[in-house]
PDB file of N, CA and C in Angstrom:
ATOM      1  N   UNK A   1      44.093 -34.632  38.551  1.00  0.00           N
ATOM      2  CA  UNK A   1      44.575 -33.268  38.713  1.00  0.00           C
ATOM      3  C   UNK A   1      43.388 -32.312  38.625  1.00  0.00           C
ATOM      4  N   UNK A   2      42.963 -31.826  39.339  1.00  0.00           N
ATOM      5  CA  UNK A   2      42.095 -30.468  39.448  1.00  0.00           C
ATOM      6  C   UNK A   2      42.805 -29.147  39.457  1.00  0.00           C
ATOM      7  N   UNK A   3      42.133 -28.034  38.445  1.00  0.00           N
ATOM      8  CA  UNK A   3      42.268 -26.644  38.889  1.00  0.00           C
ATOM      9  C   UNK A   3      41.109 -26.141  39.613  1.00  0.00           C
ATOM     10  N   UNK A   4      41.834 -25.255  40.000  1.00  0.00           N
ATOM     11  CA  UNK A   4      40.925 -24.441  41.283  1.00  0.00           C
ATOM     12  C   UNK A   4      40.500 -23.055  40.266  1.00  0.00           C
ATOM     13  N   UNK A   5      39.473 -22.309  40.452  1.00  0.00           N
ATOM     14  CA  UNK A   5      39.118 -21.337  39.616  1.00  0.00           C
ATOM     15  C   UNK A   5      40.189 -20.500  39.735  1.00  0.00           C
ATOM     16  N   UNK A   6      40.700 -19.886  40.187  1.00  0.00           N
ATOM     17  CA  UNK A   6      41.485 -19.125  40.264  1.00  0.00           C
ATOM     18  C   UNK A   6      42.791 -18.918  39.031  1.00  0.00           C
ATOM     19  N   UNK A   7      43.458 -20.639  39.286  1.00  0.00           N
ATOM     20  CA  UNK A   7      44.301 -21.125  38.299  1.00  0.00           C
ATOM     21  C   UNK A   7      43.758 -20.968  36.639  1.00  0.00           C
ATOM     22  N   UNK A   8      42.390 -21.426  37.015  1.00  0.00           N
ATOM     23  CA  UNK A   8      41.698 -21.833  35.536  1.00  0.00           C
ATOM     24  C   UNK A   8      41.246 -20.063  34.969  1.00  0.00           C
ATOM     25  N   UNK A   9      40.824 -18.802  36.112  1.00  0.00           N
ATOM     26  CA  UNK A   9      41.161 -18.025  35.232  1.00  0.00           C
ATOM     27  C   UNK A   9      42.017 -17.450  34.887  1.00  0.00           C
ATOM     28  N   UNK A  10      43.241 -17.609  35.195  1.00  0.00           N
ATOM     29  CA  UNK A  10      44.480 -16.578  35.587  1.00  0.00           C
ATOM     30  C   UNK A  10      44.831 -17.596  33.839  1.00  0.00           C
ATOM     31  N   UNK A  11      44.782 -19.141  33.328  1.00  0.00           N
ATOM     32  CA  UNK A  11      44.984 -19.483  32.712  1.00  0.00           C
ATOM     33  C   UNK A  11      44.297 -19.029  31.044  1.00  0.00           C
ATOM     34  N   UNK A  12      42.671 -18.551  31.351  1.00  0.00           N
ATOM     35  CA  UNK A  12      41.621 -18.040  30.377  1.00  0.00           C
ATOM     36  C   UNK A  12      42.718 -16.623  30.021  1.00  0.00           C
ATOM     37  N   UNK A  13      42.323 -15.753  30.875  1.00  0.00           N
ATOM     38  CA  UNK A  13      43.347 -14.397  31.216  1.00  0.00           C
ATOM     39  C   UNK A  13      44.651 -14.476  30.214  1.00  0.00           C
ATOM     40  N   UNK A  14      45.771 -15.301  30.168  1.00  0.00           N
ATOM     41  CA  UNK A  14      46.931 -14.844  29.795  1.00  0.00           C
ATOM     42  C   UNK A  14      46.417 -15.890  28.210  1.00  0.00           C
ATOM     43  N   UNK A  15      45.804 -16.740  27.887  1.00  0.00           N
ATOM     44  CA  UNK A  15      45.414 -17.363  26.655  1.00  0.00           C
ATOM     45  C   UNK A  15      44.740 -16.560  25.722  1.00  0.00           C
ATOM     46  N   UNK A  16      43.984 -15.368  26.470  1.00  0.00           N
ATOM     47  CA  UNK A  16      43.020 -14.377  25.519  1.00  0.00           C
ATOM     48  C   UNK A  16      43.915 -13.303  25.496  1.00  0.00           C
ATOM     49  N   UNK A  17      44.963 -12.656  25.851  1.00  0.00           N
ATOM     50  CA  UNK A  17      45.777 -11.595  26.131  1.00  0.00           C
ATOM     51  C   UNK A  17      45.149 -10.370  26.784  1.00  0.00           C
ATOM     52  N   UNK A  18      44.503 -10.689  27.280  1.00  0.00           N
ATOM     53  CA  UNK A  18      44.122  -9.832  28.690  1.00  0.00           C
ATOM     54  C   UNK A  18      44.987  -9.341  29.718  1.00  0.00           C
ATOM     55  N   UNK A  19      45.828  -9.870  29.504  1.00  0.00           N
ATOM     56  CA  UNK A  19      47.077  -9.473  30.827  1.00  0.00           C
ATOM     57  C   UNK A  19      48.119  -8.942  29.904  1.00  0.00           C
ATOM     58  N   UNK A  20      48.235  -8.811  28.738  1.00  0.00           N
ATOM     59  CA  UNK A  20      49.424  -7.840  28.074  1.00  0.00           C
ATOM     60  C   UNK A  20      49.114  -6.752  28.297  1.00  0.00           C
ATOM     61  N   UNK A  21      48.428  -5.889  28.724  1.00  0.00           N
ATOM     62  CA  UNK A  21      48.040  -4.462  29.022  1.00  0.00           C
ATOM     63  C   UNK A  21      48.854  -4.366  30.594  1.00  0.00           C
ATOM     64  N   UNK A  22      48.133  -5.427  31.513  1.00  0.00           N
ATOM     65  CA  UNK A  22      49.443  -5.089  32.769  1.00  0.00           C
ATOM     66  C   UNK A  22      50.563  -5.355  32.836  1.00  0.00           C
ATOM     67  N   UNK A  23      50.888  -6.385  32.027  1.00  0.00           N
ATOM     68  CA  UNK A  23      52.492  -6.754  31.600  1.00  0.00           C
ATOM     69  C   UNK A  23      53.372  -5.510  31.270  1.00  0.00           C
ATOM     70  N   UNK A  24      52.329  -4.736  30.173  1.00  0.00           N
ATOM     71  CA  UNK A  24      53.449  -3.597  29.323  1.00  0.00           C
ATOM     72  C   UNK A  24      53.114  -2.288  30.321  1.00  0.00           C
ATOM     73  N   UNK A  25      52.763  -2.433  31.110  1.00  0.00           N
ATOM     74  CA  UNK A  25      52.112  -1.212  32.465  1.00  0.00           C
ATOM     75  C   UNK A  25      53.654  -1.900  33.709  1.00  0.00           C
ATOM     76  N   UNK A  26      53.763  -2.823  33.838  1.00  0.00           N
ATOM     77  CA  UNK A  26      54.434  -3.164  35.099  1.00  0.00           C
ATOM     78  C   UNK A  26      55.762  -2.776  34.468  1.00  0.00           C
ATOM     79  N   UNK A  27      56.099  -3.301  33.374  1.00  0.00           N
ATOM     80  CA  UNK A  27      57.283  -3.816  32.786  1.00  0.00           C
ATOM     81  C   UNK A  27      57.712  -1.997  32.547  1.00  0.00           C
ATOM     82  N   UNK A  28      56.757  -1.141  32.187  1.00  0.00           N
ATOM     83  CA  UNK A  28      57.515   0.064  31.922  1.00  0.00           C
ATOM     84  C   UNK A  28      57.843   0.969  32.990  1.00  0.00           C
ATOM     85  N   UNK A  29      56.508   0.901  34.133  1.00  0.00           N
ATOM     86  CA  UNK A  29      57.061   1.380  35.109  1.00  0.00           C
ATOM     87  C   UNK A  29      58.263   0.897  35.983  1.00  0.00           C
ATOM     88  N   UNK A  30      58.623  -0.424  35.929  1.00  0.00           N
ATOM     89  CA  UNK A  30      60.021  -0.825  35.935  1.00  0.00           C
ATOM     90  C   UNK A  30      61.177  -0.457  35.460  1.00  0.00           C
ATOM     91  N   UNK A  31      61.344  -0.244  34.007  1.00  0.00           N
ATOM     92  CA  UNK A  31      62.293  -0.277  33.399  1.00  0.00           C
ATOM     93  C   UNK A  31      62.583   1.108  32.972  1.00  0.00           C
ATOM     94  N   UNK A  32      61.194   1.701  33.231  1.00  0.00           N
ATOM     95  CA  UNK A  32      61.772   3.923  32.635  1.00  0.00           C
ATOM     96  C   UNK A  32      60.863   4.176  33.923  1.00  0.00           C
ATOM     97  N   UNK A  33      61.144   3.869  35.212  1.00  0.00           N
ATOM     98  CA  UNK A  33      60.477   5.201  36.130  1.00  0.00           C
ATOM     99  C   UNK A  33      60.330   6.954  35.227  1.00  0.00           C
ATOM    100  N   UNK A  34      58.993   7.384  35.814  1.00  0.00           N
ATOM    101  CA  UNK A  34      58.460   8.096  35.058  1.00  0.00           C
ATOM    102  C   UNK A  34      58.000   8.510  33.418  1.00  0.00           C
ATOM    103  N   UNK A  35      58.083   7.421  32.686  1.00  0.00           N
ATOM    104  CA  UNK A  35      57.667   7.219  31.403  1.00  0.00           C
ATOM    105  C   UNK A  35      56.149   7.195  31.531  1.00  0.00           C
ATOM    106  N   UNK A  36      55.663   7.858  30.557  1.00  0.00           N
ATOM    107  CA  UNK A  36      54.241   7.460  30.456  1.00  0.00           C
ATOM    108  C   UNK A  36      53.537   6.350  30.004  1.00  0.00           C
ATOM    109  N   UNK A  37      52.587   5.926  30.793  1.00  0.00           N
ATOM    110  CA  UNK A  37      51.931   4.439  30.346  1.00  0.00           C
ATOM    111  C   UNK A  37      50.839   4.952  29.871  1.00  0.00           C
ATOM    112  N   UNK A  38      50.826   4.396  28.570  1.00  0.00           N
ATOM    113  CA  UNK A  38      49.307   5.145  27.437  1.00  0.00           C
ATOM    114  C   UNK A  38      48.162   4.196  28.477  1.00  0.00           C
ATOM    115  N   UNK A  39      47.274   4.380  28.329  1.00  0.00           N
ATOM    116  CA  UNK A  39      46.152   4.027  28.242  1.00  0.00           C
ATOM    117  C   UNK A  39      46.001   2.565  27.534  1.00  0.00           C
ATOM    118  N   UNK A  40      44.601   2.098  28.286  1.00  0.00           N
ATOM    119  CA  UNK A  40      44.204   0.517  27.579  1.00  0.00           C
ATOM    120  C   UNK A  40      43.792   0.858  26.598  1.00  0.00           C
ATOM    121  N   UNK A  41      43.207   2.103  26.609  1.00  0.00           N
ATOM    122  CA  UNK A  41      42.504   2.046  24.953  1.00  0.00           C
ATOM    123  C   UNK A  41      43.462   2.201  24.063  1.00  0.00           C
ATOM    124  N   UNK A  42      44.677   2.981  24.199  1.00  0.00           N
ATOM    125  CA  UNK A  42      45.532   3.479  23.457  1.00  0.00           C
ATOM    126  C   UNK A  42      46.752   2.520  23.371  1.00  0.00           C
ATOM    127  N   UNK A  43      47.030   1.642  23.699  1.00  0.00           N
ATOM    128  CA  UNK A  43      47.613   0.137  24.023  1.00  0.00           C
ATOM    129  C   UNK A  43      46.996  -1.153  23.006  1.00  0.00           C
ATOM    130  N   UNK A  44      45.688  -1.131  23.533  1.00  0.00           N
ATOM    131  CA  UNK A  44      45.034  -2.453  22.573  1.00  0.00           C
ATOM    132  C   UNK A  44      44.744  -1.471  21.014  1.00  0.00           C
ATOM    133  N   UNK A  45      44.575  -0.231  20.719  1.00  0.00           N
ATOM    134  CA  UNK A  45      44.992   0.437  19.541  1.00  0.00           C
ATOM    135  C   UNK A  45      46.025   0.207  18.614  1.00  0.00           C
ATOM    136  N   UNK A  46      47.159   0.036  19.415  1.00  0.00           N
ATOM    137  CA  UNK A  46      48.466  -0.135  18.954  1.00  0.00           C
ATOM    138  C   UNK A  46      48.920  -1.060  18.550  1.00  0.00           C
ATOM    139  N   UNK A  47      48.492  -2.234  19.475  1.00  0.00           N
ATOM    140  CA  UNK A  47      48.375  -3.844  19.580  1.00  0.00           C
ATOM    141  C   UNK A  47      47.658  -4.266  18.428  1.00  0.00           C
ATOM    142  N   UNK A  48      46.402  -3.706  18.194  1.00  0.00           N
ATOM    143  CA  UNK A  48      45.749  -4.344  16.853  1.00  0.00           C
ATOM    144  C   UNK A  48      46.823  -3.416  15.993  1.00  0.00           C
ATOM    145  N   UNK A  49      46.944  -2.354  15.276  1.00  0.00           N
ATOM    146  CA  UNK A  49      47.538  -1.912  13.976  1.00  0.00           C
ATOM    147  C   UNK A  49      48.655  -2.754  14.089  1.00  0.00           C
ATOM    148  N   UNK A  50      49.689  -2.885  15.379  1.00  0.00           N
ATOM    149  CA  UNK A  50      50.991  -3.778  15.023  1.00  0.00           C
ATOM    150  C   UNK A  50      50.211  -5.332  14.089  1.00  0.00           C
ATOM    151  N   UNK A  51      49.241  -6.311  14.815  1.00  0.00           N
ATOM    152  CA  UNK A  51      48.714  -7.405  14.482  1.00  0.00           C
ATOM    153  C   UNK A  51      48.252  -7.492  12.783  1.00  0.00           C
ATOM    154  N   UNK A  52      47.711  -6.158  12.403  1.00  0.00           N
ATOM    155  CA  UNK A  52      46.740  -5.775  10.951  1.00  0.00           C
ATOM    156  C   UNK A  52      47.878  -5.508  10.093  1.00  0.00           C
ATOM    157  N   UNK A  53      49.395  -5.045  10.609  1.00  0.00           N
ATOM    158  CA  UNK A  53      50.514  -5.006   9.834  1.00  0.00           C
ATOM    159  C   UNK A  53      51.466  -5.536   9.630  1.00  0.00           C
ATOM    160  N   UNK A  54      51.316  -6.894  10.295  1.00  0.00           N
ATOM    161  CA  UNK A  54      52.114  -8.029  10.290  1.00  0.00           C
ATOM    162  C   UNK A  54      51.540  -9.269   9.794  1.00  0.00           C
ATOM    163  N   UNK A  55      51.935  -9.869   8.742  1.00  0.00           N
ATOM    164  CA  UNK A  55      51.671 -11.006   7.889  1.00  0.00           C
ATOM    165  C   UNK A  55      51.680 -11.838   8.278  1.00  0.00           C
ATOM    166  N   UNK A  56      52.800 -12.445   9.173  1.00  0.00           N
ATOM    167  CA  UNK A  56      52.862 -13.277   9.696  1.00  0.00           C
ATOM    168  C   UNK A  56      51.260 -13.471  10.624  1.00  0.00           C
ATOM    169  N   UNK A  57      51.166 -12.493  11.589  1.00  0.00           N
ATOM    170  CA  UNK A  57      49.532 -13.055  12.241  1.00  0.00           C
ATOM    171  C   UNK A  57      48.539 -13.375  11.844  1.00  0.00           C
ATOM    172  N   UNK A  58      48.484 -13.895  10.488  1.00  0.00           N
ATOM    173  CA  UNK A  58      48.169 -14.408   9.539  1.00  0.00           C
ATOM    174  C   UNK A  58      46.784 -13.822   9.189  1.00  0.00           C
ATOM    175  N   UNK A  59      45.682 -14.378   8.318  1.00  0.00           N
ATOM    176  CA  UNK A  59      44.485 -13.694   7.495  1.00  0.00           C
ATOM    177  C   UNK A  59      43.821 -13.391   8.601  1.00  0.00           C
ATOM    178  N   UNK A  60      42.961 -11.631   8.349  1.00  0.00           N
ATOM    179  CA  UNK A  60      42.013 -11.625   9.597  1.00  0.00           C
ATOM    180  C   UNK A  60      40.744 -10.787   8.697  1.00  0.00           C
ATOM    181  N   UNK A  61      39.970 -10.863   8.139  1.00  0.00           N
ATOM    182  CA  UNK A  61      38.695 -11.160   7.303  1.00  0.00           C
ATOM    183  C   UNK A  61      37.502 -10.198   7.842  1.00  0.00           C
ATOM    184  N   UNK A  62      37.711  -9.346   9.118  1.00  0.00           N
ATOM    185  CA  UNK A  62      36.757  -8.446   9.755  1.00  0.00           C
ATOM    186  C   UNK A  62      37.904  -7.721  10.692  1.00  0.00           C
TER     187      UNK A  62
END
């Protein structure tokens, strides 16, 4: 079985969460036409404090 690069990054991509920023971009302009979509910076902001305030995502040391 071979991957083709493409596969192998689209696979790197959704393993590092690199693609939750267009996920929560597609998914809102879907679901609330005209809602505002924050920003990546203001997205992966949010994304870490949810991660730093949840126990479950277990010890993070830096």
């Amino acid at each position: 079985m071979t991957l083709s690069i493409g596969r192998l990054w689209w696979y790197v991509r959704e393993f590092t969460g690199e693609t939750a920023y267009e996920r929560y971009a597609e998914r809102v302009r879907r679901e609330r036409p005209g809602a505002v979509v924050v920003s990546r910076g203001e997205f992966e902001r949010r994304r870490m404090d949810r991660r730093d305030g949840d126990p479950r995502e277990g010890f993070r040391c830096c």
